[in-house]
Protein backbone atom coordinates (compact mmCIF):
# COMPACT_ATOMS: atom_id res chain seq x y z
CA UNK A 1 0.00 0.00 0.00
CA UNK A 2 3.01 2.25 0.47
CA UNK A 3 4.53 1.86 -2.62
CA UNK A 4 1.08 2.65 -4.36
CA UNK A 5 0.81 5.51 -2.24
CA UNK A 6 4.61 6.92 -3.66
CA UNK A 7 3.95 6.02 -7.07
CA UNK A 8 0.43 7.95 -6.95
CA UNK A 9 2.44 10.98 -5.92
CA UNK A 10 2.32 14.23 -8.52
CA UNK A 11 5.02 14.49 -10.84
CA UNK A 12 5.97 17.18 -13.14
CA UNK A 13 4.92 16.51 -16.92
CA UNK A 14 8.37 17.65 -18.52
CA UNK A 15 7.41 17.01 -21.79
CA UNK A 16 5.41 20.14 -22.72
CA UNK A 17 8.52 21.84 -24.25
CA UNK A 18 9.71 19.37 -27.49
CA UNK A 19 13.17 21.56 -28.41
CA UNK A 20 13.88 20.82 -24.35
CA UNK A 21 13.36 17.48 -24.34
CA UNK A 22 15.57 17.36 -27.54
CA UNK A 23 18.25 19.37 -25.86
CA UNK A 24 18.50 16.60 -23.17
CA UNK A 25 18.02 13.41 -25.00
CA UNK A 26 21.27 14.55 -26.54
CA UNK A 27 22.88 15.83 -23.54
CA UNK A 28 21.96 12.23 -22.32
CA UNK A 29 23.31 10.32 -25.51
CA UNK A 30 26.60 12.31 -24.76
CA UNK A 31 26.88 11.29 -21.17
CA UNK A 32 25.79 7.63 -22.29
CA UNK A 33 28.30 7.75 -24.87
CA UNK A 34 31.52 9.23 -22.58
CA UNK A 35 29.83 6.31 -20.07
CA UNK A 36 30.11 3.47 -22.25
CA UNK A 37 33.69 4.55 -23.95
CA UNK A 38 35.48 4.95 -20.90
CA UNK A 39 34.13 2.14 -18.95
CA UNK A 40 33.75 -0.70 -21.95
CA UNK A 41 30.79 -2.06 -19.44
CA UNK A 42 29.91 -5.01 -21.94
CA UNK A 43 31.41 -7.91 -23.47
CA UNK A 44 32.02 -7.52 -27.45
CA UNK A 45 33.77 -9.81 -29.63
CA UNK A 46 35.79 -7.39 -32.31
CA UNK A 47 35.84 -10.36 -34.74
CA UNK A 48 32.08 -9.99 -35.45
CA UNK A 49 32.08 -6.30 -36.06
CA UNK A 50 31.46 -4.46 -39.20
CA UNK A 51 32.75 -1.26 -38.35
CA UNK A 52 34.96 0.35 -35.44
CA UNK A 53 33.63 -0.04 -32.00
CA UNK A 54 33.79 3.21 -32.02
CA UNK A 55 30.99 3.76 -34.44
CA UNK A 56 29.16 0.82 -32.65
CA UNK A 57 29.18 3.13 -29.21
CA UNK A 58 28.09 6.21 -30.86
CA UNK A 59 25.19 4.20 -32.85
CA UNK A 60 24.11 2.69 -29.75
CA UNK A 61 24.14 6.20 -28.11
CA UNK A 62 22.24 7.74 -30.73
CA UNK A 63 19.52 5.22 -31.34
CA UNK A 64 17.60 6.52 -28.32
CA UNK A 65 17.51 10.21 -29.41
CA UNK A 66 14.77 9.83 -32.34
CA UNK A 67 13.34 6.48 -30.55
CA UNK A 68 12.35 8.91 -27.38
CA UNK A 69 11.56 11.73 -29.30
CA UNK A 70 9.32 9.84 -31.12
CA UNK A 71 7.33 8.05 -28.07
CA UNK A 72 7.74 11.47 -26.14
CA UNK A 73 6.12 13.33 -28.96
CA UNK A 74 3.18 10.89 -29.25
CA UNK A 75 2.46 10.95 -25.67
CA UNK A 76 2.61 15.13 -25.65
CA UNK A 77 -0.51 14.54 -27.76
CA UNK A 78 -1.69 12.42 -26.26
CA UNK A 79 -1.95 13.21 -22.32
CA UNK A 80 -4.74 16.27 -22.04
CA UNK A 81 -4.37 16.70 -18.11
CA UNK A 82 -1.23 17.19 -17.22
CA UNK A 83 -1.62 17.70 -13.79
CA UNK A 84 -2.91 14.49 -13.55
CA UNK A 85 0.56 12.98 -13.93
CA UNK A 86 2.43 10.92 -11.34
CA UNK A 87 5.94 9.17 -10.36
CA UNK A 88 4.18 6.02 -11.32
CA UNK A 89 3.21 7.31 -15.20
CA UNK A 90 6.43 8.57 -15.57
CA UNK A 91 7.98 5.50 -14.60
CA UNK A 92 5.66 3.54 -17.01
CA UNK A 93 6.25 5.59 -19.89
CA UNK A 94 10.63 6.06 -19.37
CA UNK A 95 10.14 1.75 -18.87
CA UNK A 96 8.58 1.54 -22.38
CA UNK A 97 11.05 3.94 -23.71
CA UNK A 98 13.82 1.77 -22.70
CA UNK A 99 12.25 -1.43 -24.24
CA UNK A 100 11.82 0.12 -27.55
CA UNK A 101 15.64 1.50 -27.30
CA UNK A 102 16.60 -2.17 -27.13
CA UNK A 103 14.21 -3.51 -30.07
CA UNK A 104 15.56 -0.84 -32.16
CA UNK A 105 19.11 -1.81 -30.88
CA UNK A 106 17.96 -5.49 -31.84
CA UNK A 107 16.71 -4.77 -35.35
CA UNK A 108 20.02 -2.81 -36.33
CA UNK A 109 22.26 -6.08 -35.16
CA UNK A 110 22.76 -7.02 -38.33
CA UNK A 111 24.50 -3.22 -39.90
CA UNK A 112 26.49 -3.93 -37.06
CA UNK A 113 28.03 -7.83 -36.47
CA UNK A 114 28.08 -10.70 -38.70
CA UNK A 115 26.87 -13.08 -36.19
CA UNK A 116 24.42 -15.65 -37.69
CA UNK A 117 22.13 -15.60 -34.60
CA UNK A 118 21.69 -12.17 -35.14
CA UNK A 119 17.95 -12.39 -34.94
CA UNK A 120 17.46 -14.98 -31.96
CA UNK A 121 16.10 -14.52 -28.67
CA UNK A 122 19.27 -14.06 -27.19
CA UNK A 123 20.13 -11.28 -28.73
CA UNK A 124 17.12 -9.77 -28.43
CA UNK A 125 16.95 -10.56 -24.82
CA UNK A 126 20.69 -9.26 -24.18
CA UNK A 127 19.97 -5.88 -26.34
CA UNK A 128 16.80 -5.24 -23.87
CA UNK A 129 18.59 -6.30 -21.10
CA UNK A 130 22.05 -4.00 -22.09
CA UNK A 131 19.53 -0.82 -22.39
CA UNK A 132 17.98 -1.40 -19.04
CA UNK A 133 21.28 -1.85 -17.42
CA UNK A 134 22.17 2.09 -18.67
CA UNK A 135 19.05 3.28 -18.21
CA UNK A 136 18.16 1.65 -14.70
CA UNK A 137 20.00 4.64 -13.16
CA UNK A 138 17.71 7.27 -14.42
CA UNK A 139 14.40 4.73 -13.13
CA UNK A 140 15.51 3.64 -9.28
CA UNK A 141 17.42 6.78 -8.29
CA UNK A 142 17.37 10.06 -10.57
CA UNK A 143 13.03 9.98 -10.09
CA UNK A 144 12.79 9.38 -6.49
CA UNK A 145 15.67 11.96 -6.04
CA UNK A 146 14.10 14.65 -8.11
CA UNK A 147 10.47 13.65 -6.55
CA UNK A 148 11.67 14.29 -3.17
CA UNK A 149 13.85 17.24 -4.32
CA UNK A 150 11.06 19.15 -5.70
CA UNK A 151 8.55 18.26 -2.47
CA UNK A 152 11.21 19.56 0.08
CA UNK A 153 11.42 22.69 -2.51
CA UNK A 154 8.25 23.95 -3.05
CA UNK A 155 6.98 22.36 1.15
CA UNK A 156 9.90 25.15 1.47
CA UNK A 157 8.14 27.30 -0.39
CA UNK A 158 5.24 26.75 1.46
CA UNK A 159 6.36 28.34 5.05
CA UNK A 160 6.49 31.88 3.76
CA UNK A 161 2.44 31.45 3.33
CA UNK A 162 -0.35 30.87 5.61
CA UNK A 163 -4.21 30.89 5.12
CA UNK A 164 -5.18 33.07 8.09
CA UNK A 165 -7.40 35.32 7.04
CA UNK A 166 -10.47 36.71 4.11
CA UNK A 167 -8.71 39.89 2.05
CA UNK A 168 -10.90 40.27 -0.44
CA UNK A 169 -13.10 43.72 -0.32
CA UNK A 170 -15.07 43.49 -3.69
CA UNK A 171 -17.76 41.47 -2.03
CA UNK A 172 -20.61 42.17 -4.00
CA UNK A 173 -18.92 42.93 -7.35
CA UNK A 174 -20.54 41.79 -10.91
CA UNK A 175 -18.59 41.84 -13.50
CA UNK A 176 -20.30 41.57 -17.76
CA UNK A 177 -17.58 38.51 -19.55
CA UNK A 178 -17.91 39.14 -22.91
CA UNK A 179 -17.47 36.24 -25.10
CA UNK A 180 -17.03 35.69 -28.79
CA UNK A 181 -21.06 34.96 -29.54
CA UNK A 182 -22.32 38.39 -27.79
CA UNK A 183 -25.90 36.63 -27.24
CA UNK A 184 -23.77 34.54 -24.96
CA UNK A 185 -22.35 36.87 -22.92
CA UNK A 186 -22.59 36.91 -18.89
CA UNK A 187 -22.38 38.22 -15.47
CA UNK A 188 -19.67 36.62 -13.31
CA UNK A 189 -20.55 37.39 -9.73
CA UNK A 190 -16.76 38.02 -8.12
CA UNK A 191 -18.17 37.20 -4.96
CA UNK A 192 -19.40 33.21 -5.33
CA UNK A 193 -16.75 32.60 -8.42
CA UNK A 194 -14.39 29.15 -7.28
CA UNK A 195 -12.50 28.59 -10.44
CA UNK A 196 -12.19 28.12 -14.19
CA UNK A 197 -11.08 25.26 -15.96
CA UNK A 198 -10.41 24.48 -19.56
CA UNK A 199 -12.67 21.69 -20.87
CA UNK A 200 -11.54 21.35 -24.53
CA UNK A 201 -13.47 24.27 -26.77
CA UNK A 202 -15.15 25.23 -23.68
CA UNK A 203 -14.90 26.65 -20.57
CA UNK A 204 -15.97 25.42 -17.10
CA UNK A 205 -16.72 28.34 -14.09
CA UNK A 206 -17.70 26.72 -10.50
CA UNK A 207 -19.04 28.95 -8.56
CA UNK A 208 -19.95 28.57 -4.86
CA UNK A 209 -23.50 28.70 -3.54
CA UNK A 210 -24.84 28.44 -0.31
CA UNK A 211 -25.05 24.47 0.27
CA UNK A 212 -23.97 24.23 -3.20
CA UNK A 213 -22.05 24.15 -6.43
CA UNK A 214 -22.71 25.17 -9.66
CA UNK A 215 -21.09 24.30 -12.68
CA UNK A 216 -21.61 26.52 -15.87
CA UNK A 217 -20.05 25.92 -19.25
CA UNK A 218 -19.40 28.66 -21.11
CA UNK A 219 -17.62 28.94 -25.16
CA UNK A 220 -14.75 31.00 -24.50
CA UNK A 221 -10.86 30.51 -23.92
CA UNK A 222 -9.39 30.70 -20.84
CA UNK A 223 -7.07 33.88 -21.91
CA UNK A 224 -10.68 35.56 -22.74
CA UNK A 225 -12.16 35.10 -19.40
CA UNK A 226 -8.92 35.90 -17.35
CA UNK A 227 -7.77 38.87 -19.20
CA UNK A 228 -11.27 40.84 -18.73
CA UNK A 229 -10.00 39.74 -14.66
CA UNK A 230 -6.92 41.72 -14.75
CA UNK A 231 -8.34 44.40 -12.94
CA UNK A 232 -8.83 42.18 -10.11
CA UNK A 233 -5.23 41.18 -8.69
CA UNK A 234 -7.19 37.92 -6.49
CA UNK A 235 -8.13 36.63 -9.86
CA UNK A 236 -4.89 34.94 -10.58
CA UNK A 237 -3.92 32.19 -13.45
CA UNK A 238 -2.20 28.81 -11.71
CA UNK A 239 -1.73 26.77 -14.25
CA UNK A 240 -2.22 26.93 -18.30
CA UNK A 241 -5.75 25.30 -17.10
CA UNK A 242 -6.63 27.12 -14.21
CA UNK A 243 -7.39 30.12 -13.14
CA UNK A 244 -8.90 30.86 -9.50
CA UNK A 245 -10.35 33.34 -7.04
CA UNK A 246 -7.56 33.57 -4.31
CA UNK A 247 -10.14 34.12 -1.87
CA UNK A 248 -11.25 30.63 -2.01
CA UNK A 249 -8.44 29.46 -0.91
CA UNK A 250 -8.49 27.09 2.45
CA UNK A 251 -5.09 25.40 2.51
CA UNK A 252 -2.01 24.56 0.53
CA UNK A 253 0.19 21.53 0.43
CA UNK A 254 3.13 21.20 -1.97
CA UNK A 255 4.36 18.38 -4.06
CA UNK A 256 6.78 17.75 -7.04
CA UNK A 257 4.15 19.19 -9.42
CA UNK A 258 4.20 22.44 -7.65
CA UNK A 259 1.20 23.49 -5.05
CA UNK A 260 -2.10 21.72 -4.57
CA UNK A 261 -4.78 24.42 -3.31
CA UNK A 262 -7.38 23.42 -1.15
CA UNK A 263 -11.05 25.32 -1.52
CA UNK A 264 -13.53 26.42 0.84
CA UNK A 265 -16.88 24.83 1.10
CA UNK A 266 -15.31 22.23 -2.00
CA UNK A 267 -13.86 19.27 -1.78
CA UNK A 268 -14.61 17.53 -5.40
CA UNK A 269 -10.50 18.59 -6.13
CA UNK A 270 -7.64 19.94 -5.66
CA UNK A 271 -6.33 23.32 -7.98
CA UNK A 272 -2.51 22.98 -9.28
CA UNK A 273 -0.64 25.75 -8.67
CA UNK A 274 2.08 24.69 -12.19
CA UNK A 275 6.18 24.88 -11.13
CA UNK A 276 6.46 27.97 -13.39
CA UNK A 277 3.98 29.78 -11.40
CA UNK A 278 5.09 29.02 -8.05
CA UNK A 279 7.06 31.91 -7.58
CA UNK A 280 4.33 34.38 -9.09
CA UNK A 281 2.29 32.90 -6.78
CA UNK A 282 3.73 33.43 -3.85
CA UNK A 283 4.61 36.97 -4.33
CA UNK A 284 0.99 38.19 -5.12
CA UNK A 285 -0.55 35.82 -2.32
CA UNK A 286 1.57 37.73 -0.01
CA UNK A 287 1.11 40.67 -0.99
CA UNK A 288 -2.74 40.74 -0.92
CA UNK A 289 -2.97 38.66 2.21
CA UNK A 290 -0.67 42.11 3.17
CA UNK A 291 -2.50 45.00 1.94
């Protein structure tokens, strides 16, 4: 039950930003590359080879650049809630990267040796097993160190805020949104708004109601609805999916993904507050819970 519990745990989607993850599948390649040169961690027999070992260790470092790219960019398009990543997911996903990194390492045997068995189960077996051997570095230690790096960080974070008190004046302000079909335009009562959330074309506002919630669904963007709140410095944008009345805030907790804001009179979820807007965060929560 423990282990489920860590592997549930938020973790930051790092994927978002393709030319980034580029940048550090080859940064990776190099150090795998430096790695398996100096160190000559496997057995080869130079007799089979078709071309310098040299070459061989460079393919082999390669091969996982476009392979991860490939899976990484699929899965970009793939994953729509982001904040609904976790150790476990990324864990998953890195373990499938790896076993494709040694079928493509398998498939290219024969550019490489002139072994007959070239396409048995051994070799496919010792190809998989070779990448796992690199890559089980980055699965048992560099994610639990980074998990636990980034909870301590923004739990850190964390003790410069407190939820003490209600700031908010504007009480009994109404606001007109304006959205992109006038006829379907509407009043957004400051007071009772919870949140905003992205729902594909469409936008969700929860608003709180005395012994209830409602839920409207409105066609706008999520840029359209918070930048006719700029006026309003408690109406503040957590996350590329969120954006939230500060005053509903009860309690924050931090994990690897950022902050996880806890609302008054709602417990359906949890708001992310994103990595990138930590910081932000924190300086204009303090600074209204100040004034």
């Amino acid at each position: 039950m423990k282990i489920e519990a860590y592997i549930k745990q938020p973790y930051p989607f790092y994927y978002e930003e393709l030319k980034r993850v580029f940048l550090l599948l080859c940064f990776v390649a190099i150090a795998s590359f430096i790695f398996t040169y100096l160190f000559q961690p496997f057995v080869v027999n130079v007799e089979e080879h078709k071309i310098d070992n040299l070459w061989i260790i460079a393919l082999h470092s390669v091969i996982p650049i476009p392979t991860a790219f490939a899976y990484l960019f699929l899965l970009k398009k793939t994953i729509k809630n982001i904040e609904n990543w976790t150790l476990g997911k990324e864990f998953l996903h890195l373990t499938i990267i790896l076993l494709l990194i040694g079928f493509v390492s398998f498939f290219i045997r024969d550019f490489i040796y002139t072994n007959p068995d070239n396409w048995s189960f051994r070799y496919l077996w010792e190809e998989i097993r070779n990448t796992f051997l690199v890559g089980i570095l980055l699965l048992i230690i560099i994610l639990p160190l980074n998990l636990h790096r980034l909870i301590i960080k923004h739990s850190n974070g964390l003790k410069k805020l407190s939820v003490t008190q209600q700031y908010i004046n504007d009480n009994n302000t109404t606001i007109q949104i304006i959205t992109p079909i006038i006829e379907e335009s509407f009043e957004l009562n400051i007071q009772t708004f919870l949140y905003a959330k992205v729902d594909s074309n469409y936008l969700e506002i929860f608003y709180d109601y005395p012994n209830d919630n409602k839920r409207d669904l409105k066609r706008l963007t999520l840029k359209e609805f918070a930048d006719q709140l700029k006026s309003y410095p408690f109406i503040f944008k957590t996350h590329r999916s969120f954006v939230l009345n500060l005053n509903a805030i009860e309690s924050i907790s931090g994990n690897a993904q950022g902050y996880a804001l806890h609302l008054k009179n709602y417990s359906k979820r949890t708001i992310p507050v994103s990595r990138s807007k930590v910081e932000e965060f924190n300086q204009i929560y303090t600074n209204l819970k100040n004034d």
